[in-house]
Protein backbone atom coordinates (compact mmCIF):
# COMPACT_ATOMS: atom_id res chain seq x y z
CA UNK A 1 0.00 0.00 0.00
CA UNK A 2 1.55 3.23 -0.89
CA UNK A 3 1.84 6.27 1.61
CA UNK A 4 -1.31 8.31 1.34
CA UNK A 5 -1.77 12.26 2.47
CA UNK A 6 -5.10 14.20 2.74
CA UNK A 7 -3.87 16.54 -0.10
CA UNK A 8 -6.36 16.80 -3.66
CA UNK A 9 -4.51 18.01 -5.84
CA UNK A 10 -5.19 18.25 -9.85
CA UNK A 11 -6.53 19.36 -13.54
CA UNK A 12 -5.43 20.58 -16.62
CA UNK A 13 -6.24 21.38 -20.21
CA UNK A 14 -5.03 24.25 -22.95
CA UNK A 15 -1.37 23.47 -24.04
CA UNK A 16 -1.07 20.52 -21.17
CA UNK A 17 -3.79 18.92 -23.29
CA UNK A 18 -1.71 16.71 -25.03
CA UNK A 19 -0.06 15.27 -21.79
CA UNK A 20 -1.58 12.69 -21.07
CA UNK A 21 -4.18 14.24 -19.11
CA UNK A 22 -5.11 15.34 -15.48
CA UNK A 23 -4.60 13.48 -12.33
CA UNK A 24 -6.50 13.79 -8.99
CA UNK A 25 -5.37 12.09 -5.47
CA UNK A 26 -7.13 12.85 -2.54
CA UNK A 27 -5.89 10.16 0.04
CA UNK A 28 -6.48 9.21 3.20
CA UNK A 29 -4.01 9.73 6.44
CA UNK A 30 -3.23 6.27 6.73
CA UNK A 31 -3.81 2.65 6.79
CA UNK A 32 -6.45 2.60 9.38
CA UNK A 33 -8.90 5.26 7.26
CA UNK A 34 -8.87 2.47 4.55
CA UNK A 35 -12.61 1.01 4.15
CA UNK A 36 -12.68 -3.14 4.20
CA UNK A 37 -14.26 -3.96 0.47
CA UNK A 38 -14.94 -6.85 -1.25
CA UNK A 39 -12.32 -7.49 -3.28
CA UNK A 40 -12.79 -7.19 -6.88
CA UNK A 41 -10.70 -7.60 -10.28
CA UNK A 42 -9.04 -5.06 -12.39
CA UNK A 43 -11.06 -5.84 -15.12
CA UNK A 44 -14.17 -6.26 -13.75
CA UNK A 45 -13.76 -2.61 -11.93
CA UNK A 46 -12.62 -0.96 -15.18
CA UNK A 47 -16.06 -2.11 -17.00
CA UNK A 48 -18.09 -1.61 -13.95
CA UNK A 49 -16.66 2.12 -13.83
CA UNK A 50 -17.46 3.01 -17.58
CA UNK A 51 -20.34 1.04 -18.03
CA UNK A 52 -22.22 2.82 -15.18
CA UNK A 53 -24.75 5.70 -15.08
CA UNK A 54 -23.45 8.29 -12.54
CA UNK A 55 -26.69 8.86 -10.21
CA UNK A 56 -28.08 12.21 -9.44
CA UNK A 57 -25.09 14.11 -7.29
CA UNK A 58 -23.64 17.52 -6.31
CA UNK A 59 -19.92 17.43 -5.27
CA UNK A 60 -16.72 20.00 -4.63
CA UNK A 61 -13.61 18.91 -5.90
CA UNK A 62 -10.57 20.85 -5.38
CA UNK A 63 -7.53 21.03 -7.40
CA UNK A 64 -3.44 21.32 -7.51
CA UNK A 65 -1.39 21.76 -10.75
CA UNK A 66 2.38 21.20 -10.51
CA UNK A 67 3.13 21.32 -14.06
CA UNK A 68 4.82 24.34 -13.89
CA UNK A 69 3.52 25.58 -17.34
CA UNK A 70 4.54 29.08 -18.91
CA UNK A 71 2.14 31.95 -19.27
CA UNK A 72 1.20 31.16 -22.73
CA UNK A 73 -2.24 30.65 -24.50
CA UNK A 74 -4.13 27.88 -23.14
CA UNK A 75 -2.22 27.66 -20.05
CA UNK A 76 -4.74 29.66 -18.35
CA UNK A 77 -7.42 26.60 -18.65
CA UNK A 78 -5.46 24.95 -15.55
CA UNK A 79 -5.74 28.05 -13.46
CA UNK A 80 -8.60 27.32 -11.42
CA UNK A 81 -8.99 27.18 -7.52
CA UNK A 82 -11.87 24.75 -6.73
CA UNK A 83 -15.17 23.19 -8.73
CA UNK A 84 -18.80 22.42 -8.01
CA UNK A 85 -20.39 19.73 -9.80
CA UNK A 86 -24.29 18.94 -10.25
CA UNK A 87 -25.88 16.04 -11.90
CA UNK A 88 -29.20 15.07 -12.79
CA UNK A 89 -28.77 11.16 -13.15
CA UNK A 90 -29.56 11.22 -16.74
CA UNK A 91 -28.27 14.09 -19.51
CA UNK A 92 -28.06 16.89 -17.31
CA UNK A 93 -24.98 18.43 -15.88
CA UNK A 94 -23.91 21.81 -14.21
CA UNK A 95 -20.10 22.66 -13.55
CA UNK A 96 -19.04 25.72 -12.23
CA UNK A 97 -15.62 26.54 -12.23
CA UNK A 98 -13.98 28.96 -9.53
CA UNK A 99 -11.34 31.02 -10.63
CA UNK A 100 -9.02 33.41 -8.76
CA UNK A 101 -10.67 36.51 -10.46
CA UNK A 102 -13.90 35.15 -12.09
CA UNK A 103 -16.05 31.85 -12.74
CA UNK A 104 -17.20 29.70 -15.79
CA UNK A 105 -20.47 28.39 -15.67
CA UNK A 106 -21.16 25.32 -17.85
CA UNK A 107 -24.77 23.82 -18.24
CA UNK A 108 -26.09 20.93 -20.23
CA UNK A 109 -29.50 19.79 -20.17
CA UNK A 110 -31.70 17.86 -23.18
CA UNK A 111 -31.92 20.59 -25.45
CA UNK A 112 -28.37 23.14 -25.29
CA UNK A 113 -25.73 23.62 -23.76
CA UNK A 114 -24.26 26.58 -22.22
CA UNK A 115 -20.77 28.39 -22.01
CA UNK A 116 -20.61 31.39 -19.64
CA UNK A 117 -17.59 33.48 -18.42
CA UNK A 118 -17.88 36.08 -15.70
CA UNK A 119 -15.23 37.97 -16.15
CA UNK A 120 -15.64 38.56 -19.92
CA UNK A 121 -19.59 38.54 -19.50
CA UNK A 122 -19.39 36.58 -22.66
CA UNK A 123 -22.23 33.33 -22.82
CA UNK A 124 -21.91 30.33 -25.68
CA UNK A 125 -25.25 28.83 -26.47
CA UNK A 126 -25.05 24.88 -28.19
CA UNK A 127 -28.94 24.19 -29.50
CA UNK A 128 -30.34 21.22 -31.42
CA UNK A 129 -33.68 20.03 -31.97
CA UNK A 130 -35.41 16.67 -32.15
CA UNK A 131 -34.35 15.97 -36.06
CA UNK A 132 -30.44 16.20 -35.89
CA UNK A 133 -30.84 15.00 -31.86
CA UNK A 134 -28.52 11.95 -33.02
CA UNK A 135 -25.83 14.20 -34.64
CA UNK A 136 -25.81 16.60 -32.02
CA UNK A 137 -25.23 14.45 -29.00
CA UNK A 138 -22.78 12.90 -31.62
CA UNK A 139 -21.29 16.58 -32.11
CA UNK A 140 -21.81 18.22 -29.54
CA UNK A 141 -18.84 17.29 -27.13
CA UNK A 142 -16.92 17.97 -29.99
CA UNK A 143 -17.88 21.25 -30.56
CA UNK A 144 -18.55 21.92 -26.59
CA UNK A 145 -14.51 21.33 -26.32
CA UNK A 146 -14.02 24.78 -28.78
CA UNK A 147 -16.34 27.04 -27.45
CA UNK A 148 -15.16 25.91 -23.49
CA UNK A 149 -16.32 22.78 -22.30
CA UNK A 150 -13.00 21.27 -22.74
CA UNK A 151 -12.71 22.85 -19.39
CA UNK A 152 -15.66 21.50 -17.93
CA UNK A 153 -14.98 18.05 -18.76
CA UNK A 154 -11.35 18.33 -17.22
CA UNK A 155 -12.67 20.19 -14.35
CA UNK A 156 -15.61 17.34 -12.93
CA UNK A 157 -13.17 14.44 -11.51
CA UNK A 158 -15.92 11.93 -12.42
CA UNK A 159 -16.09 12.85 -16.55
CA UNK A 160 -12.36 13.25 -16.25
CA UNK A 161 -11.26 10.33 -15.45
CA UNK A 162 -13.63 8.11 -17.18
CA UNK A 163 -12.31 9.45 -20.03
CA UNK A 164 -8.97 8.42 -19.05
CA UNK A 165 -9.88 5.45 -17.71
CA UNK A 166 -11.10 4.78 -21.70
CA UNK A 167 -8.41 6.07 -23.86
CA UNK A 168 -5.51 4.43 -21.64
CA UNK A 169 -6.98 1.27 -20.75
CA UNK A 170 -5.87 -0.68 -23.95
CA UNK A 171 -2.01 0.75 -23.16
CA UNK A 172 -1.98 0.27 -20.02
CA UNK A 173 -1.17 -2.36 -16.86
CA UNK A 174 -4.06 -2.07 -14.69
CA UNK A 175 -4.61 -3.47 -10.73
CA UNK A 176 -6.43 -3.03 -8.00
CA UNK A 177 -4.00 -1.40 -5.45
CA UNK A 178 -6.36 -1.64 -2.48
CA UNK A 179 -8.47 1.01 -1.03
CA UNK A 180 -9.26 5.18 0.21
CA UNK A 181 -11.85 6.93 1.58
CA UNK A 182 -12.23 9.92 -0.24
CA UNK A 183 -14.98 12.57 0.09
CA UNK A 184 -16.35 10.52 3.13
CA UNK A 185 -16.91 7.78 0.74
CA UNK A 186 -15.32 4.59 0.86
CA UNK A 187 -13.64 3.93 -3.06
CA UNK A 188 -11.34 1.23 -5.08
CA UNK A 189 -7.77 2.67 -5.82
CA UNK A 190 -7.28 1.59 -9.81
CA UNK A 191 -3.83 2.02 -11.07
CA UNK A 192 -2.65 2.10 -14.46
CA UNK A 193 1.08 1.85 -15.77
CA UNK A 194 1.61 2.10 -19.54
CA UNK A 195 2.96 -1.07 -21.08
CA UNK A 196 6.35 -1.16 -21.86
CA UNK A 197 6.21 -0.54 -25.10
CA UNK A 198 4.46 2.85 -24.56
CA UNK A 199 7.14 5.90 -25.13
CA UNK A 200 5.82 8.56 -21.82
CA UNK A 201 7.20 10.74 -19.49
CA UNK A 202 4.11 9.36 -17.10
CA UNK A 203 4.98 6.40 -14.41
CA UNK A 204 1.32 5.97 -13.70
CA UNK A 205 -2.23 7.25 -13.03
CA UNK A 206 -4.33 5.95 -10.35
CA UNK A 207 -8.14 6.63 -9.71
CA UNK A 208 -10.39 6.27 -7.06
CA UNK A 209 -13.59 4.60 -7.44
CA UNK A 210 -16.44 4.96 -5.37
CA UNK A 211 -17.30 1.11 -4.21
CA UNK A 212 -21.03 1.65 -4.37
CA UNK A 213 -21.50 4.38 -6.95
CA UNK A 214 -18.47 3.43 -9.42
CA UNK A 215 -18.33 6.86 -10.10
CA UNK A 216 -14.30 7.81 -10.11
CA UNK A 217 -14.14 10.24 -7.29
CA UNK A 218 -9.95 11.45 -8.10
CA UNK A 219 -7.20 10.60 -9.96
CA UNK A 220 -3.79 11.46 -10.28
CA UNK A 221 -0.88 11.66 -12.61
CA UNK A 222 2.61 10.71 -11.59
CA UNK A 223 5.73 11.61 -13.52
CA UNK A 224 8.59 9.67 -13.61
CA UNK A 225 11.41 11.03 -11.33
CA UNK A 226 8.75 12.16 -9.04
CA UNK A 227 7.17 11.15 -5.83
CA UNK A 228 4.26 13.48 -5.51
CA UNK A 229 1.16 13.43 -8.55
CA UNK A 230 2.33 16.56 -10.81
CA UNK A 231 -1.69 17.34 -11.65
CA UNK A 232 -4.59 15.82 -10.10
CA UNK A 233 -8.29 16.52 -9.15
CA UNK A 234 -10.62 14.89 -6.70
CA UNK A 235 -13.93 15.52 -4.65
CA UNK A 236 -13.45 16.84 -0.96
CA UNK A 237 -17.61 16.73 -0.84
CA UNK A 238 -19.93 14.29 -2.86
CA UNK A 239 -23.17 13.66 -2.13
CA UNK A 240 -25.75 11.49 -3.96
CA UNK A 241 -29.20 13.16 -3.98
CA UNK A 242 -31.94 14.42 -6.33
CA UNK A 243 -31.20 17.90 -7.38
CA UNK A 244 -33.21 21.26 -8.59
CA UNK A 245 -34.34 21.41 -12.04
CA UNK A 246 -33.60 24.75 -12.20
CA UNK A 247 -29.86 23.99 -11.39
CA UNK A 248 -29.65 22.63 -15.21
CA UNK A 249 -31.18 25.57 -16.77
CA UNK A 250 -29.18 28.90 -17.97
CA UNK A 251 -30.25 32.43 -18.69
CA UNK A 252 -27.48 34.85 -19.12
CA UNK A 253 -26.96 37.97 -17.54
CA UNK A 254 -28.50 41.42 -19.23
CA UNK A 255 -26.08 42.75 -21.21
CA UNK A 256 -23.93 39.59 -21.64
CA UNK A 257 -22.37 38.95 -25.44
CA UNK A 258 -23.97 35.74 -26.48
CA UNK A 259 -22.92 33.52 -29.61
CA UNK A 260 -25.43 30.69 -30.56
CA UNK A 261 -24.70 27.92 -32.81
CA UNK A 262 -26.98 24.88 -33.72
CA UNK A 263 -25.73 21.82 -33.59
CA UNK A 264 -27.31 20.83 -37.15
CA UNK A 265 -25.48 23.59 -38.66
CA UNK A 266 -22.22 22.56 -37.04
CA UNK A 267 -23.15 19.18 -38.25
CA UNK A 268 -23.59 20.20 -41.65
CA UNK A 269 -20.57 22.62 -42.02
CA UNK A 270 -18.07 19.62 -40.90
CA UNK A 271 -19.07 17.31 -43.71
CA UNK A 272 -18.62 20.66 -46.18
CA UNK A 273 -15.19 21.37 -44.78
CA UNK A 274 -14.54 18.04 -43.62
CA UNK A 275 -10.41 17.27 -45.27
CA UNK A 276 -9.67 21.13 -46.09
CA UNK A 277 -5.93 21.97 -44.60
CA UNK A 278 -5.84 23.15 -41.18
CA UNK A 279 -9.16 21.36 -40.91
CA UNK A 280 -9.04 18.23 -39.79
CA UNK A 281 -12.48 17.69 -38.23
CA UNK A 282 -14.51 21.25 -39.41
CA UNK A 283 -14.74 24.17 -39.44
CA UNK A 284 -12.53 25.51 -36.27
CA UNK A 285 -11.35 21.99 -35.56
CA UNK A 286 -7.70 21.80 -36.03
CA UNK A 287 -6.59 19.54 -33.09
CA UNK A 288 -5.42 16.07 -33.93
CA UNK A 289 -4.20 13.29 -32.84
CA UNK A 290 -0.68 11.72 -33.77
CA UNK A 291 -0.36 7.81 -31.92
CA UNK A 292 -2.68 5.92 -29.19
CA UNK A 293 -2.74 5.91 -25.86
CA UNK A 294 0.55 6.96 -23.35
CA UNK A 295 2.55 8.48 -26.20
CA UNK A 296 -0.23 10.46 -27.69
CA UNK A 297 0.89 13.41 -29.10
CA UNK A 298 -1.70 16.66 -30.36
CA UNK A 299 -1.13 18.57 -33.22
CA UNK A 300 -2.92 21.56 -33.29
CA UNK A 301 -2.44 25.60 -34.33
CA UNK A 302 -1.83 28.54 -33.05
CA UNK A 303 -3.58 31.94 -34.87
CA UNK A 304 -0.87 33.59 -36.26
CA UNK A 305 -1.92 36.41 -34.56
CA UNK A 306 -1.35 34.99 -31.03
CA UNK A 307 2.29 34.62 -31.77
CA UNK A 308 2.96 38.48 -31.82
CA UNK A 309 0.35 38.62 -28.59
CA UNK A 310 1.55 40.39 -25.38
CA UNK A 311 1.63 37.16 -22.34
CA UNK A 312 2.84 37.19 -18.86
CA UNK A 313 6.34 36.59 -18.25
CA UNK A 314 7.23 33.26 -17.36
CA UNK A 315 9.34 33.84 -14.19
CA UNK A 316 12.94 33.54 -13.28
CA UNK A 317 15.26 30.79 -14.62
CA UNK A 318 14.88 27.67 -12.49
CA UNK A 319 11.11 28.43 -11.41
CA UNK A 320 10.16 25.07 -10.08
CA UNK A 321 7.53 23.02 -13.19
CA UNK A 322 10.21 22.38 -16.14
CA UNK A 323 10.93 18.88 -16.03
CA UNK A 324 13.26 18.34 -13.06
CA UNK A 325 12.64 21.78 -11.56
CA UNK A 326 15.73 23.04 -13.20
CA UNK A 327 14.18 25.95 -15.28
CA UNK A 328 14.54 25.73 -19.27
CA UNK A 329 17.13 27.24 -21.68
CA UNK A 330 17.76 30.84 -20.98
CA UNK A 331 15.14 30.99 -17.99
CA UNK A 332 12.42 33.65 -18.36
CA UNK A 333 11.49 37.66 -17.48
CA UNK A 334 10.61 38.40 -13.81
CA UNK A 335 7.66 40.08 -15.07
CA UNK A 336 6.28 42.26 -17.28
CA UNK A 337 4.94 41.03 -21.00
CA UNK A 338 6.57 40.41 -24.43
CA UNK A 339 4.89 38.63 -27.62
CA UNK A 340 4.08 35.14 -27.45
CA UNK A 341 7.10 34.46 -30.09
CA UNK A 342 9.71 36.13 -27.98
CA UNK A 343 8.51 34.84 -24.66
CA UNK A 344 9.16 30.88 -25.86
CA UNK A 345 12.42 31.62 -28.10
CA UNK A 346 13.29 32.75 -24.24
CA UNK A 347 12.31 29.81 -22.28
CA UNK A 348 12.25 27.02 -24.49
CA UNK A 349 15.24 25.27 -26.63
CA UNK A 350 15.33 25.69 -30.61
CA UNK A 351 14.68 22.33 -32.57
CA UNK A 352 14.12 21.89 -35.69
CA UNK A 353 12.92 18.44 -38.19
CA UNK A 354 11.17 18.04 -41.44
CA UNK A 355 8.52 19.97 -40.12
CA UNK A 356 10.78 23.01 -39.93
CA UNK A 357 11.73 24.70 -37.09
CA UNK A 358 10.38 26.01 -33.84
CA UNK A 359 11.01 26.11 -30.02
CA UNK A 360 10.28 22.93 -27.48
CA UNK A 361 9.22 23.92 -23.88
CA UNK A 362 9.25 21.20 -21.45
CA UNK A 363 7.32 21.11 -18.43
CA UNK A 364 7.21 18.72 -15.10
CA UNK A 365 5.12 15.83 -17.28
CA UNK A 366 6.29 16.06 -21.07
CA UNK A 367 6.32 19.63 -23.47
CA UNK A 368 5.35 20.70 -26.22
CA UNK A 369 6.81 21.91 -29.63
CA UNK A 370 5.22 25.71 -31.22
CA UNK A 371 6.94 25.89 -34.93
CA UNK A 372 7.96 29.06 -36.12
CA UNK A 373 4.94 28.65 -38.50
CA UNK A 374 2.14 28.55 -35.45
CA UNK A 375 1.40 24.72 -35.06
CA UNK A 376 1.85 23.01 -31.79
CA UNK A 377 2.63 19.34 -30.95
CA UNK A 378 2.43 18.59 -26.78
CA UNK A 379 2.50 15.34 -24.96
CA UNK A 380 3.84 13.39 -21.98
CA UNK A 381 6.33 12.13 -24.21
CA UNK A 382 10.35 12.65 -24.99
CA UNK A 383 11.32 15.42 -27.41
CA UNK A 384 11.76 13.25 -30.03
CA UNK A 385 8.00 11.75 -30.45
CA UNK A 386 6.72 15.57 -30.68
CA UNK A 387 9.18 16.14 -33.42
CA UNK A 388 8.18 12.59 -34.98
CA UNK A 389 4.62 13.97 -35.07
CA UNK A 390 4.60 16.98 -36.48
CA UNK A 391 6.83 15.55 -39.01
CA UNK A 392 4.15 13.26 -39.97
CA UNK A 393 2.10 16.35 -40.22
């Protein structure tokens, strides 16, 4: 049984999207808190997990992030404080993300979905109707991860790491490593360890499952080298409980800017776009994916007119969250702001393949490569299998 701390830490998204994901651990003070279960197979838990209906529920999960990423675009997606999670038992879901300076709101019920963000007073509105019901619930994750939910998904513990759970189970080494008590609730600690043949940065994920619910209750990610999760995410409250109707409805404030898309027209726009360069999956869609599993490696863009944006500066050479803590080539301003392009030719290392050229920035669980052209390969993975990718681009 390995040591366990009270400690959740957790989530991430934006440029750490490619890295194999988010992690959660919120474990008990020792061997005494552990609940007595019946045991139960690794197998048998991983299909009992995604195979089951999460039940009506409101939970808090709080969350860490020791990746140590740079202030550039997408970073931003992992800087959030704590999260509140409702669901309905069947398609509806409300997750409100707390920020340091604002909150995003995201609400899903049978008919749209909703985007909102406080501190922009900006709203996204996903509609469908009864005719393209099939193709919406078919699109509209997809197109929920552009306008925002991305972040909602990462941010709920129990979407988050059934998701994992799914794309890494056929890579992965997976037992039952005993049990926690998390959230008050007594849960099965899964772990999985990629195969051998898997080329990551990642030593292994583990996930707590609640014993009666099978709802995943935290996970985290450890990195090897490292003896404390480097991202994770995990309830501190859950309880199971019918919840208000009114919870999974959404009007935006007056004077809000709201975009509305339907989810036919989305629908209809991908299969008119569908193989044009720079769009992969439609219109908007440029992410993909390079490999399977562990060494999964996204290839996306940047808008050439983020590189010449103003960012943060990244801190002072050898700010703890590059791989090893050691800081990256050349370090990074104290503060102040610079242009997107000048702020990674600072704190990341040049490389350069058939793809071209551009800078790598590592961080504490892989990096990621931005060309000098605006794409962007990241993944828990050595430099090499980012350059690989994009070369395969």
């Amino acid at each position: 049984m390995r040591p366990r701390t009270k400690a959740l830490v957790a989530a991430g998204s934006g440029i750490a999207v490619g890295l194999g994901g988010l992690a959660l651990t919120a474990l008990p003070a020792g061997a005494d808190d552990d609940p007595v279960l019946p045991a139960i197979d690794a197998e048998q838990l991983v299909t009992s997990a995604l195979e089951a209906t999460p039940p009506a529920f409101d939970g808090v999960a709080e969350v860490s992030n020791e990746l140590g990423l740079p202030a550039v675009p997408g970073a931003d997606a992992l800087d959030f404080e704590s999260v509140r999670v409702f669901h309905d038992g069947a398609e509806s879901a409300r997750v409100q993300v707390e920020r340091p300076t604002s909150e995003l709101t995201f609400v899903k019920n049978t008919d749209e979905a909703w985007a909102y963000d406080s501190q922009e007073n900006s709203a996204r509105q996903l509609t469908w109707d009864d005719a393209d019901l099939a193709a919406a619930r078919e699109r509209a994750g997809q197109h929920a991860a552009k306008q925002g939910h991305a972040e909602a998904r990462m941010a709920d513990p129990a979407q988050a790491a059934t998701e994992i759970i799914e794309q890494l189970r056929p890579t992965s080494d997976i037992v039952v490593d005993g049990t926690a008590r998390v959230a008050d609730r007594a849960a099965y600690e899964l772990v999985l360890t990629p195969k051998p043949t898997e080329k990551t940065l990642l030593r292994e994920i583990t996930v707590a499952i609640d014993e009666q619910t099978r709802v995943p209750l935290r996970f985290d990610v450890y990195a090897n080298g490292r003896s404390e999760p480097v991202l994770s995410l995990g309830f501190v409250e859950f309880e199971v409980g019918a919840q208000d109707a009114g919870l999974f409805e959404f009007t935006p404030p007056a004077g809000a800017d709201v975009e509305t898309t339907d989810a036919g027209d989305v629908a209809q726009a991908r299969g008119e776009h569908a193989g044009e360069a720079g769009e992969p999956g439609g219109p908007g869609e440029s992410l993909t994916t390079v490999g399977d599993g562990w060494d999964a490696v996204l290839v996306g863009t940047v808008p050439a007119e983020a590189l010449g944006q103003d960012v943060a500066g990244a801190g002072p050479a050898g700010s703890e969250g590059f791989l090893g803590g050691a800081g990256s080539a050349g370090g990074g301003s104290a503060g102040g702001e610079q242009d997107l392009a000048g702020l990674l030719a600072q704190i990341g290392q040049p490389v350069s393949g058939e793809f071209g050229s551009g800078s790598y920035v590592r961080i504490a669980v892989g990096g990621a490569i931005v060309t000098d052209d605006g794409r962007v390969a990241a993944g828990a993975v050595p430099q090499q299998v980012l350059v690989d990718a994009l070369d395969q681009q």
